[in-house]
C-alpha atoms as a PDB file:
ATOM      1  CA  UNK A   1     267.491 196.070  10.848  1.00  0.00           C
ATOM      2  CA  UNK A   2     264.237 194.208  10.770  1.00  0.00           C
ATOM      3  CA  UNK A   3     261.158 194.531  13.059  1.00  0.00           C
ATOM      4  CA  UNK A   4     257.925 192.545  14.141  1.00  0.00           C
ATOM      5  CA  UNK A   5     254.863 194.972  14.006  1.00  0.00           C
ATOM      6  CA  UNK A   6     252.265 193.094  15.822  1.00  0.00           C
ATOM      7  CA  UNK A   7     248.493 193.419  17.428  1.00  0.00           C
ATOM      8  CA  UNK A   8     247.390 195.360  14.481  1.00  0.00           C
ATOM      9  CA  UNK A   9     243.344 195.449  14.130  1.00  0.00           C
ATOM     10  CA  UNK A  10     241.892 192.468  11.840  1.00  0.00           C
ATOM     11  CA  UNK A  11     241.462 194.569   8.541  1.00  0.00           C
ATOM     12  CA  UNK A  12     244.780 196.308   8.655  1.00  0.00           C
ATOM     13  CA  UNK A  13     246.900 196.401   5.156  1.00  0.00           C
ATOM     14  CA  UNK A  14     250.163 196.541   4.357  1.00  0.00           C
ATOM     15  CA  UNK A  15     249.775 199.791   2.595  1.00  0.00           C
ATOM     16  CA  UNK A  16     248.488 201.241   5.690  1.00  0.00           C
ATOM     17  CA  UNK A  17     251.529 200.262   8.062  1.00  0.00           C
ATOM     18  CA  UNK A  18     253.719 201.664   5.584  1.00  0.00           C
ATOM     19  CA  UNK A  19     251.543 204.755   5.633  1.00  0.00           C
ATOM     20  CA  UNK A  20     252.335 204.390   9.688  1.00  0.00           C
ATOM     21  CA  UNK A  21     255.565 203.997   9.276  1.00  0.00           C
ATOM     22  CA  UNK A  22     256.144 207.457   7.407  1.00  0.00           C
ATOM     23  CA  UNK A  23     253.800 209.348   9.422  1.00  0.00           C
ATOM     24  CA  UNK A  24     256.375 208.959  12.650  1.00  0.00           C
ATOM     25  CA  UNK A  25     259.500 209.367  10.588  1.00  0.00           C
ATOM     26  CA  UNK A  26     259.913 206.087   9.662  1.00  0.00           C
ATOM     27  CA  UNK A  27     261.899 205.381   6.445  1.00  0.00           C
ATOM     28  CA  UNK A  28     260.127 203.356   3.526  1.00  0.00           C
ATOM     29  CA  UNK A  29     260.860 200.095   4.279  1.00  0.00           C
ATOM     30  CA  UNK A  30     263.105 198.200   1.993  1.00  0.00           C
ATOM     31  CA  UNK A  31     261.129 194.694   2.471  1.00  0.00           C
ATOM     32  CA  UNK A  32     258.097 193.957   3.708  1.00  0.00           C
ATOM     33  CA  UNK A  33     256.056 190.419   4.907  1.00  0.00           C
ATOM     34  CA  UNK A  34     252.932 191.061   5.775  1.00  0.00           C
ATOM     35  CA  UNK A  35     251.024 188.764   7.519  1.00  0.00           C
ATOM     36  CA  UNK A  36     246.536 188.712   7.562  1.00  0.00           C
ATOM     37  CA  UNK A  37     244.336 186.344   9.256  1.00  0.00           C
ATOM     38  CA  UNK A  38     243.041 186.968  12.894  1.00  0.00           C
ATOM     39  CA  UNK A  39     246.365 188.342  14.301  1.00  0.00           C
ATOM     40  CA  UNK A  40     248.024 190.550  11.667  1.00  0.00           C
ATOM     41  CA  UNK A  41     251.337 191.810  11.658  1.00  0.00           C
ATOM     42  CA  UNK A  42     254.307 192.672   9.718  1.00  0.00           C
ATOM     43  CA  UNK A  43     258.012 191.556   9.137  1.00  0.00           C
ATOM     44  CA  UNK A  44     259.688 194.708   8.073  1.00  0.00           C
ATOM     45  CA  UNK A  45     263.653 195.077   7.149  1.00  0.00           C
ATOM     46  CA  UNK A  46     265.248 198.495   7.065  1.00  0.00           C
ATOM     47  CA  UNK A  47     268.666 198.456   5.091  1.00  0.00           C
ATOM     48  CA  UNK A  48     270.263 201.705   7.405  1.00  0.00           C
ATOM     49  CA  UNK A  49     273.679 202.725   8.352  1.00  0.00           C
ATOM     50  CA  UNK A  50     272.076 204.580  10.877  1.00  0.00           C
ATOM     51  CA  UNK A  51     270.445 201.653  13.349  1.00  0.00           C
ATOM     52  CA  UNK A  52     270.108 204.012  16.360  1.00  0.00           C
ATOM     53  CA  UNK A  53     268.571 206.720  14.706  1.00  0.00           C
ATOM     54  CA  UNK A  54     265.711 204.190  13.706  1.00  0.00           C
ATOM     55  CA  UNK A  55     265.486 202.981  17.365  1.00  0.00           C
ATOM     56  CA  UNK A  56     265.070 206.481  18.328  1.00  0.00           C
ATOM     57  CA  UNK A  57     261.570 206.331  15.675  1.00  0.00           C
ATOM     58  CA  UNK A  58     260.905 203.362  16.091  1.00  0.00           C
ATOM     59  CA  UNK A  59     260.299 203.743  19.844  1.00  0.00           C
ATOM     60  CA  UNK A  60     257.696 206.167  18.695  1.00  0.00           C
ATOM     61  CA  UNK A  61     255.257 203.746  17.728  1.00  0.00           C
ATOM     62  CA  UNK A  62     255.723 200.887  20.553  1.00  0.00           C
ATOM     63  CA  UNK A  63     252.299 200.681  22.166  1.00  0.00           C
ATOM     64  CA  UNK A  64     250.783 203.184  19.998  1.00  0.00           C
ATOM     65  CA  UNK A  65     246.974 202.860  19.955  1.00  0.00           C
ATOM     66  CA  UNK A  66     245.966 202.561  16.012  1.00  0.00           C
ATOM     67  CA  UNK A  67     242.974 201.593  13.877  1.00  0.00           C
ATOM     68  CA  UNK A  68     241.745 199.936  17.337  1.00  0.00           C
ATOM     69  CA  UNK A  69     244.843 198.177  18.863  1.00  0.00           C
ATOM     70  CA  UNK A  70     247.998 199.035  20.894  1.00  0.00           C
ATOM     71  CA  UNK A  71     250.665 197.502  18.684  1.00  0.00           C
ATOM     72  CA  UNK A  72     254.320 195.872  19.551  1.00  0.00           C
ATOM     73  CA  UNK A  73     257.206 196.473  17.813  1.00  0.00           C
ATOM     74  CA  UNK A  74     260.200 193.895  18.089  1.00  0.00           C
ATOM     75  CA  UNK A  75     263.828 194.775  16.682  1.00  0.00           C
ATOM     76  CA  UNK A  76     264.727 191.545  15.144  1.00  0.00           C
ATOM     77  CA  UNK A  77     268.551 190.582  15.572  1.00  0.00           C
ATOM     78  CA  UNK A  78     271.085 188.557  13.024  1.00  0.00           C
ATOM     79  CA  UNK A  79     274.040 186.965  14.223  1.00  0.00           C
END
């Protein structure tokens, strides 16, 4: 399963999402992309046999206000 973390503060690093992540349950991520500049964000993929368990998490952190922002979170679907 990958997600889209996105509105994170200007500033934000990758080590500190993944610090996110496990702080609400989140497994380490198996990859991660993250992306700086003036609208950061991060492409994460999960490698789970258990997808619905990490919706139940990852719903956990949609809209969550951190280091100054409310961020998104966007399951990411392959066909």
């Amino acid at each position: 399963m990958k997600l889209w973390i996105g509105n994170l503060a200007t500033g934000t690093t990758a080590e500190k999402v993944e610090q996110l992540l496990q702080k609400y349950g989140l497994p380490q991520p198996d990859e991660m992309l993250f992306l700086d500049g003036t609208s950061p964000g991060a492409l994460i993929e999960f490698r789970t046999d258990d997808p619905w368990n990490l919706q139940k998490l990852i719903r956990r952190i949609e809209g969550l206000y951190w280091e100054g922002s409310h961020i998104t979170v966007s399951p990411l679907h392959s066909f």
